[in-house]
C-alpha atoms as a PDB file:
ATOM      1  CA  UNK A   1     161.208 137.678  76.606  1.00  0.00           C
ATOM      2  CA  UNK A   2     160.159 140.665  74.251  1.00  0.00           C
ATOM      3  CA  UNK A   3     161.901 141.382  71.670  1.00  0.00           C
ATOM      4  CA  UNK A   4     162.654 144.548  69.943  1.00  0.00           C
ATOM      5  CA  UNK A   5     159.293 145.363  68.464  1.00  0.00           C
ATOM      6  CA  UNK A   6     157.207 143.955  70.814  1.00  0.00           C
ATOM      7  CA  UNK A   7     154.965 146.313  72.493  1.00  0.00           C
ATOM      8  CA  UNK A   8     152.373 145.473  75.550  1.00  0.00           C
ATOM      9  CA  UNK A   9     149.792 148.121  74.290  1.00  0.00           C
ATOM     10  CA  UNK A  10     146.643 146.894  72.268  1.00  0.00           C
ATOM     11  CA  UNK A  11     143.631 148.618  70.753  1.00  0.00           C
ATOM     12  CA  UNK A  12     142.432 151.311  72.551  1.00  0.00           C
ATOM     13  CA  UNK A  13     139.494 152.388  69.845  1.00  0.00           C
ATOM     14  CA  UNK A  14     138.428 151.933  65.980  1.00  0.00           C
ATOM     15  CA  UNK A  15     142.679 152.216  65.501  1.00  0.00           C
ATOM     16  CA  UNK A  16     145.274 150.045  66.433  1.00  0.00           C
ATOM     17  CA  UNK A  17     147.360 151.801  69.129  1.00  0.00           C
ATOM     18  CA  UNK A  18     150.515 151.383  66.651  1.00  0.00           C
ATOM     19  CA  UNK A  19     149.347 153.405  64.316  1.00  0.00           C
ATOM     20  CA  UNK A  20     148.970 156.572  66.318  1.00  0.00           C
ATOM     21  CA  UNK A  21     152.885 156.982  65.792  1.00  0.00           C
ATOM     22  CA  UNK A  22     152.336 157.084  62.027  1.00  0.00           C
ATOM     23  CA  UNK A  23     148.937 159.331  62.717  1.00  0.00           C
ATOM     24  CA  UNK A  24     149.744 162.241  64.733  1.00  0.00           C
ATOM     25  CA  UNK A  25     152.581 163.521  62.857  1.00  0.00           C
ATOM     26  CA  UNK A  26     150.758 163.631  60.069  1.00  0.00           C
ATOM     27  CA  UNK A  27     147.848 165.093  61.551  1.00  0.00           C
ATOM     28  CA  UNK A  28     150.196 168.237  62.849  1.00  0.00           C
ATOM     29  CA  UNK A  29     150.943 168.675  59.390  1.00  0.00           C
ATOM     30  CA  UNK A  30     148.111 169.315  58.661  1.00  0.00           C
ATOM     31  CA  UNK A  31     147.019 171.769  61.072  1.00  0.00           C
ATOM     32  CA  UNK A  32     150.546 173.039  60.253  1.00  0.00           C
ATOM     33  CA  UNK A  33     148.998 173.715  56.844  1.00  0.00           C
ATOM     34  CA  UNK A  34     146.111 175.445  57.839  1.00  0.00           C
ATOM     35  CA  UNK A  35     148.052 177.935  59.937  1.00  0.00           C
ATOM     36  CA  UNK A  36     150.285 178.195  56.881  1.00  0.00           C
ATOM     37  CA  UNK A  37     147.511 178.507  54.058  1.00  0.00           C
ATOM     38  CA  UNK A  38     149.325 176.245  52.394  1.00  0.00           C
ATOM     39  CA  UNK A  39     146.894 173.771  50.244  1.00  0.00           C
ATOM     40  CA  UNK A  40     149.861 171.425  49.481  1.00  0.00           C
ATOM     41  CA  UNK A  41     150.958 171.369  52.918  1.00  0.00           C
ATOM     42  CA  UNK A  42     147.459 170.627  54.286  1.00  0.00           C
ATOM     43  CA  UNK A  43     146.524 168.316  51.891  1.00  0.00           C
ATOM     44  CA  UNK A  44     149.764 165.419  52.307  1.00  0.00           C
ATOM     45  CA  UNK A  45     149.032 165.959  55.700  1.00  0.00           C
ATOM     46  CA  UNK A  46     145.510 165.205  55.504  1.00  0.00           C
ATOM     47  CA  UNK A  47     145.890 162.480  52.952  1.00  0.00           C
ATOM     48  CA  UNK A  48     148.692 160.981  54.753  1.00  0.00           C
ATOM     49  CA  UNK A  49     146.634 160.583  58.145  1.00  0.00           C
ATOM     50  CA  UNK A  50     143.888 159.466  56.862  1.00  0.00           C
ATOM     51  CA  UNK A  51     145.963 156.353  55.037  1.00  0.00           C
ATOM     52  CA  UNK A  52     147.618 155.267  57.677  1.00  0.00           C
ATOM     53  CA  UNK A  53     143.867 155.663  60.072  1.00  0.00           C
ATOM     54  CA  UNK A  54     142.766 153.644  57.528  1.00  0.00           C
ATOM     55  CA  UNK A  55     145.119 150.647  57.152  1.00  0.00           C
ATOM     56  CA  UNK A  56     145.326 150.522  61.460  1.00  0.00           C
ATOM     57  CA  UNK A  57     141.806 150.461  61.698  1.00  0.00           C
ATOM     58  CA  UNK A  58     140.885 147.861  64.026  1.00  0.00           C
ATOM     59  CA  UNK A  59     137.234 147.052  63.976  1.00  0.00           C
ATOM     60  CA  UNK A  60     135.682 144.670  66.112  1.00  0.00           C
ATOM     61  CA  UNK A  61     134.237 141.028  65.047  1.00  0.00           C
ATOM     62  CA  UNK A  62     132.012 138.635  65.734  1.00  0.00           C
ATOM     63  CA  UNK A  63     134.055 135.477  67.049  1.00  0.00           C
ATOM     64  CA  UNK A  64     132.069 131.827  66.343  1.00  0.00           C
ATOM     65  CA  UNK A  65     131.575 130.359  69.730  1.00  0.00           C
ATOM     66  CA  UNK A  66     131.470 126.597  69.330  1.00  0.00           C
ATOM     67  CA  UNK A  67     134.140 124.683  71.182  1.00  0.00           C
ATOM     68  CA  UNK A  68     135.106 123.093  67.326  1.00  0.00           C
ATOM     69  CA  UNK A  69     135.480 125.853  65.369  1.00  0.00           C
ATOM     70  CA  UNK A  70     139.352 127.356  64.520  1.00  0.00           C
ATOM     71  CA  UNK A  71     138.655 131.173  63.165  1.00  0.00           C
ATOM     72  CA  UNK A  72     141.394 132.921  60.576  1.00  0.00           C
ATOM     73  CA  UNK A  73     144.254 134.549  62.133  1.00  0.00           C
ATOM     74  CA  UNK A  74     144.447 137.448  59.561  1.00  0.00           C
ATOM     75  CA  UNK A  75     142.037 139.104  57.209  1.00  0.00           C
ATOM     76  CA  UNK A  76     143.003 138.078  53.207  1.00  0.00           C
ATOM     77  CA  UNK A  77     143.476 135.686  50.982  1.00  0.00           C
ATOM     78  CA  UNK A  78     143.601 131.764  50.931  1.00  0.00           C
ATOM     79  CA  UNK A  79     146.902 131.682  49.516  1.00  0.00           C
ATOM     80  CA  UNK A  80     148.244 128.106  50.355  1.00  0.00           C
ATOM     81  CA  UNK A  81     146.635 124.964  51.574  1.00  0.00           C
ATOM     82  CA  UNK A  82     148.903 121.673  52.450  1.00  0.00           C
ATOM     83  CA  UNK A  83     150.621 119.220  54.848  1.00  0.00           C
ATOM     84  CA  UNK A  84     153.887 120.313  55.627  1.00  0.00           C
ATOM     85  CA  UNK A  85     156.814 118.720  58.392  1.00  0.00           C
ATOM     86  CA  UNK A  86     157.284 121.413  61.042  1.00  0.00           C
ATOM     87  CA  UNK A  87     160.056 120.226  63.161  1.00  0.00           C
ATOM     88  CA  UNK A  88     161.028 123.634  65.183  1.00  0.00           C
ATOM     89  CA  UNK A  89     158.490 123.869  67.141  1.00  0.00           C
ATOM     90  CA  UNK A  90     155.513 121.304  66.640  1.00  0.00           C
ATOM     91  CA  UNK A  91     158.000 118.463  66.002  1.00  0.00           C
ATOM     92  CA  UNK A  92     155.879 116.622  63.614  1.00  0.00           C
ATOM     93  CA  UNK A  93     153.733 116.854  60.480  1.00  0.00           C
ATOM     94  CA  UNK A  94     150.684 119.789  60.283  1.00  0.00           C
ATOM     95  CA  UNK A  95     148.108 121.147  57.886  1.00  0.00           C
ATOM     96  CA  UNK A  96     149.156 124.854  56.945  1.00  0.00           C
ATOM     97  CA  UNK A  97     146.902 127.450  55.814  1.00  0.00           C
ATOM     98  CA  UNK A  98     148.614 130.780  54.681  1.00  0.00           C
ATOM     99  CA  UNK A  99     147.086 134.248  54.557  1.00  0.00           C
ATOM    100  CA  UNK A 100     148.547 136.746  51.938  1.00  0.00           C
ATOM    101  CA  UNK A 101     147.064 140.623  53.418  1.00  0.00           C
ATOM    102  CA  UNK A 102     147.415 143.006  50.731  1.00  0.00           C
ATOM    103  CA  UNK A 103     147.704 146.703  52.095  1.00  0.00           C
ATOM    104  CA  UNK A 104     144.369 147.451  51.923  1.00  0.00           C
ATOM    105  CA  UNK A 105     143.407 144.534  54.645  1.00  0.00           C
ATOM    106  CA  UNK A 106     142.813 144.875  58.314  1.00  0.00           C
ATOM    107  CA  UNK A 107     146.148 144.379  59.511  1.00  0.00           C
ATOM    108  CA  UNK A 108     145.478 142.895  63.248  1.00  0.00           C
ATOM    109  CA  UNK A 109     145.959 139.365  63.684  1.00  0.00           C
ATOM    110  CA  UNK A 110     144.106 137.355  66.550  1.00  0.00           C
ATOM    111  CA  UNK A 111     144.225 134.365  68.006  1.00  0.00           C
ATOM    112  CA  UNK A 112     142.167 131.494  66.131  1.00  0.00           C
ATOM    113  CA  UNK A 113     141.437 129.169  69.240  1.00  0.00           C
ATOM    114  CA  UNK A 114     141.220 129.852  73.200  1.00  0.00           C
ATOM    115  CA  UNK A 115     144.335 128.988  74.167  1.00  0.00           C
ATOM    116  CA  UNK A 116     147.655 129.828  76.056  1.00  0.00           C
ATOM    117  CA  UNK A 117     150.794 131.150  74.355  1.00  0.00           C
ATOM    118  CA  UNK A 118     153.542 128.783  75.197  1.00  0.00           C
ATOM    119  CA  UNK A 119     156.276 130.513  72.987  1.00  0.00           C
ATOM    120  CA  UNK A 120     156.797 133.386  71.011  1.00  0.00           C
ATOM    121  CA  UNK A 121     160.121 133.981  68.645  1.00  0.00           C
ATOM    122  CA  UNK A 122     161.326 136.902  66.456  1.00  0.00           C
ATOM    123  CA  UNK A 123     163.595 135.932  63.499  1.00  0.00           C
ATOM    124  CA  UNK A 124     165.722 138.365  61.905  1.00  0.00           C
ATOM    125  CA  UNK A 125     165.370 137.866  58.387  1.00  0.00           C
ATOM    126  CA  UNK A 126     164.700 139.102  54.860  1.00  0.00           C
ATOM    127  CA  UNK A 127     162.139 140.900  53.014  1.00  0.00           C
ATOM    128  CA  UNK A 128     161.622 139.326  50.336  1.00  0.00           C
ATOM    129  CA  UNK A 129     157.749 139.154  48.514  1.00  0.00           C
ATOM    130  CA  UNK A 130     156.022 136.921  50.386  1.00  0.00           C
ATOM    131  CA  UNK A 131     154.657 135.058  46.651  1.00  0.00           C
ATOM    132  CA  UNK A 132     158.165 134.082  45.943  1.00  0.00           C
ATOM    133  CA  UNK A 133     159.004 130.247  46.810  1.00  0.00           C
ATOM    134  CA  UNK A 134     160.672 129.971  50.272  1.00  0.00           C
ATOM    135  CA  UNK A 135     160.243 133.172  51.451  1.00  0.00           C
ATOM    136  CA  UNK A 136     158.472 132.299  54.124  1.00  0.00           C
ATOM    137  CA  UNK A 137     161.535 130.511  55.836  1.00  0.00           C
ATOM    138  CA  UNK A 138     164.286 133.328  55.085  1.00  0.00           C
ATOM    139  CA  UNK A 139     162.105 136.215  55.291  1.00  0.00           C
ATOM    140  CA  UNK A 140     161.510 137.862  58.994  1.00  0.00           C
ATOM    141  CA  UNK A 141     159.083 136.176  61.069  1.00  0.00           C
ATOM    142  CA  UNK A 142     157.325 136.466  64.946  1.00  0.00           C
ATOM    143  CA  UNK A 143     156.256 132.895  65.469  1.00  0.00           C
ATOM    144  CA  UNK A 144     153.545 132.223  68.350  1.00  0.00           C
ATOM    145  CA  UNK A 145     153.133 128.747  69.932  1.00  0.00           C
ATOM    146  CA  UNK A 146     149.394 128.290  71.403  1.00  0.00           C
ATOM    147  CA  UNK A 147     148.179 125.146  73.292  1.00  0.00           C
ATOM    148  CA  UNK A 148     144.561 125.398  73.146  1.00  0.00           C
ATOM    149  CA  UNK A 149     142.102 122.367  74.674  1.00  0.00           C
ATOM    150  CA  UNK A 150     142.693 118.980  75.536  1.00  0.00           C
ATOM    151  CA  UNK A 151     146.474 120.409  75.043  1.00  0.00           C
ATOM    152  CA  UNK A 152     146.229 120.923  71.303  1.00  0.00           C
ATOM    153  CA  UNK A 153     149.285 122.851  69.859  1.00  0.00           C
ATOM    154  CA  UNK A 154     148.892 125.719  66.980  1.00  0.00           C
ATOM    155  CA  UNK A 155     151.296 127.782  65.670  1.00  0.00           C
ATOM    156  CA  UNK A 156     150.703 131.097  63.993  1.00  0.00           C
ATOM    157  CA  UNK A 157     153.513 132.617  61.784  1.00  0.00           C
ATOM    158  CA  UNK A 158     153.361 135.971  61.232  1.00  0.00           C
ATOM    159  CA  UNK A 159     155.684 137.070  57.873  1.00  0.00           C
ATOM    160  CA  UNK A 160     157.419 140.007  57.200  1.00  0.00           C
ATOM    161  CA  UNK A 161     156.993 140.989  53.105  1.00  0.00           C
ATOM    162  CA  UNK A 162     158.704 143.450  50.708  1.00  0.00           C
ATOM    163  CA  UNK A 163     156.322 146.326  52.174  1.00  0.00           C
ATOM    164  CA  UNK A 164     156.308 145.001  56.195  1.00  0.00           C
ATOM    165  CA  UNK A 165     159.077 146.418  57.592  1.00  0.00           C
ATOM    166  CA  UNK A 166     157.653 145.633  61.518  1.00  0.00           C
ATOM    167  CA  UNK A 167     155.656 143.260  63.327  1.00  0.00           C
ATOM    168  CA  UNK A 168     154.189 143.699  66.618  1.00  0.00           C
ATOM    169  CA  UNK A 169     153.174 141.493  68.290  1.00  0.00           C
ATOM    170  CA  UNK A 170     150.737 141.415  71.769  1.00  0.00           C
ATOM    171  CA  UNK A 171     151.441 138.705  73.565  1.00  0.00           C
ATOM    172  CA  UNK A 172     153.774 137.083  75.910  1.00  0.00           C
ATOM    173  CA  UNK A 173     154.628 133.070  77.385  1.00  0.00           C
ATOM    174  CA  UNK A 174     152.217 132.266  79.360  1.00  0.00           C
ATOM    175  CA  UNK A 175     149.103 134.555  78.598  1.00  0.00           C
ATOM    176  CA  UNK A 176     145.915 133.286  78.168  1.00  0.00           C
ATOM    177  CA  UNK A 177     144.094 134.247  75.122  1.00  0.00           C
ATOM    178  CA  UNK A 178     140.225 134.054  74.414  1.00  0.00           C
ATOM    179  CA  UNK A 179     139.539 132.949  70.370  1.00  0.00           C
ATOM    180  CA  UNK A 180     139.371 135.690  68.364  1.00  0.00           C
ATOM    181  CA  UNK A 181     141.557 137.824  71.087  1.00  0.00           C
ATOM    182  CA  UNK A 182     144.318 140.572  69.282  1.00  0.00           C
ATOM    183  CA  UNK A 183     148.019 138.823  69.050  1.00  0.00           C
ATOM    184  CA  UNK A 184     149.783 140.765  67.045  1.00  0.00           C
ATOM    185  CA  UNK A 185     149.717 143.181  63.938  1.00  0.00           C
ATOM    186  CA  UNK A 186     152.201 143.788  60.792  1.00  0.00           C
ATOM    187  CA  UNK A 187     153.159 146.747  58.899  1.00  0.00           C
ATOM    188  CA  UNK A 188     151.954 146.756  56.096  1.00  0.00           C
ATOM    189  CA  UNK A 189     150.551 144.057  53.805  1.00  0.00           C
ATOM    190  CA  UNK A 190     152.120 140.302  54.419  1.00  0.00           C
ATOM    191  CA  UNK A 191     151.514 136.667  55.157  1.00  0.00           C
ATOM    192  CA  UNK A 192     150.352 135.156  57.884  1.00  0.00           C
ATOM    193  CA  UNK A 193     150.446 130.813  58.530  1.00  0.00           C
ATOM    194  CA  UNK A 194     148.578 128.937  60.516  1.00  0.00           C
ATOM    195  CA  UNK A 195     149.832 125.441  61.120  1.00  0.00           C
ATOM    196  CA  UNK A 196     147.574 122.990  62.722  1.00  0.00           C
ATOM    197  CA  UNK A 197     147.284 119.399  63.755  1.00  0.00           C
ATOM    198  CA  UNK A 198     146.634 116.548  61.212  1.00  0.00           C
ATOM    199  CA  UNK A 199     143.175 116.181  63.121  1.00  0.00           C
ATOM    200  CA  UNK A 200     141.912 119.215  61.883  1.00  0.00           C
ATOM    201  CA  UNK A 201     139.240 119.343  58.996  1.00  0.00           C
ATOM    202  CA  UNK A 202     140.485 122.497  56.706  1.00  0.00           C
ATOM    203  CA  UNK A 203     136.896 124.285  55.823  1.00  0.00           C
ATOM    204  CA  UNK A 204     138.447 126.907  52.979  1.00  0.00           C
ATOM    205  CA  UNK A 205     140.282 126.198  49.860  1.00  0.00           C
ATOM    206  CA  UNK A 206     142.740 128.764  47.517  1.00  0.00           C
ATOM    207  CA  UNK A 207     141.363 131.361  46.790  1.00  0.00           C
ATOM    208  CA  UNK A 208     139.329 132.354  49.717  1.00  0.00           C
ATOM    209  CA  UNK A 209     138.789 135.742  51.353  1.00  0.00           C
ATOM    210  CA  UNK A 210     138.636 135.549  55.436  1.00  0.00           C
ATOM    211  CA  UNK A 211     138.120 137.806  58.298  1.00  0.00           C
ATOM    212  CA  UNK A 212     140.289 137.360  61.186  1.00  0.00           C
ATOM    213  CA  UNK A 213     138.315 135.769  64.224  1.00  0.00           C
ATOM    214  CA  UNK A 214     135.036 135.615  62.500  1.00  0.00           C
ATOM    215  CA  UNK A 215     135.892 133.469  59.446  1.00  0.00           C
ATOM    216  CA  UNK A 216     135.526 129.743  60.014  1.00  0.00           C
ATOM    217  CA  UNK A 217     139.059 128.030  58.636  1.00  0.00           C
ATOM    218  CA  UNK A 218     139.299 124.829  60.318  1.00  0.00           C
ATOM    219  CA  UNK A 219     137.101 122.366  62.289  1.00  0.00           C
ATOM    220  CA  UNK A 220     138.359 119.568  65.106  1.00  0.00           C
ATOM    221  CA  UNK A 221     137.095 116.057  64.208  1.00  0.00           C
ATOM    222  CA  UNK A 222     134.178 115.197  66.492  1.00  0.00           C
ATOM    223  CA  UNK A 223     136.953 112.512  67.946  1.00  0.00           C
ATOM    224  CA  UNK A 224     139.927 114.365  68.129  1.00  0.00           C
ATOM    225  CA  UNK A 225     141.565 114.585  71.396  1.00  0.00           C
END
């Protein structure tokens, strides 16, 4: 089922297809400046655009192939690294990484294994800065459900901040997704979690800057199953 800000369109270039909306607007100001003379006019519009062509940029990456390696979700920072009980949808204990983008960030998010999207869910919820304790259980969330091989679950959190006011997601129940694929985006700066089974080896500590689908955050044990 989509929900309100879902949308089925994806990249179509170097920008996210989201940002257009913010883009084009802009952009006529601009040339609405120009036609006007008017420097001031010309030169929000100008500024403006190029901002927001910025932070939807949407370049591509180079996705690790092996069969064992989990890639980020979201370009950032290595803000948390624990065990945590996730009982809505995983039922049982997982490691969680969390991913604080700051506005500057690519703000796509992909998928970090080959897998198929069981569920997705939007919670309403607050905006509160993502740094504060507990925020990422009342603030507003899109939560994606993946089974990848050997029927694996992961679950990717996308979370709303003070500044993200939307998140759009890609995907729907039941869509298969290569690693690395484009699941979703958020606008602009936030968190994003990925929660994953106990039988995953955690390659990055605090602290650490990844690239969504190209930055290695998690290995399976050579005998998980």
């Amino acid at each position: 089922m989509k929900t309100p800000n879902q949308t089925p369109v994806e990249r179509q270039g170097l920008i996210a297809s989201p940002g257009y909306r913010f883009i084009l607007p802009l952009a006529v100001v601009f040339l609405l400046g120009l036609a006007l003379n008017s420097t001031w006019l010309s030169l929000l519009g100008l500024v403006g655009a190029g901002f927001f062509a910025y932070f939807f940029r949407d370049p591509e990456r180079a996705v690790p192939q092996e069969p064992d390696v989990i890639v980020a979700p979201a370009d950032g920072k290595v803000v948390a690294v624990d065990e945590v009980q996730e009982d809505k949808f995983l039922g049982r204990p997982a490691k969680r990484v969390g991913i604080f983008m700051n506005v500057l960030d690519v703000h796509v998010n992909r998928s970090p294994v080959a897998a198929t999207v069981v569920v997705t869910n939007h919670q309403p919820g607050q905006c509160q800065p993502v740094c504060w304790k507990g925020a990422e259980e009342v603030n507003e969330k899109q939560t994606t459900l993946l089974e990848g091989a050997e029927g694996r679950q992961l679950l990717v959190v996308q979370i709303a901040g003070i500044l993200a006011r939307r998140i759009i997601p890609y995907v729907h129940p039941g869509q298969t997704l290569a690693k690395g694929e484009r699941l979703g985006m958020i606008c602009f700066g936030s968190r994003v979690d990925l929660y994953l089974p106990l039988d995953a080896e955690i390659m990055v500590q605090v602290g650490d800057r990844v690239q969504a689908g190209s930055s290695v955050l998690a290995r399976w044990w050579p005998d998980a199953a």
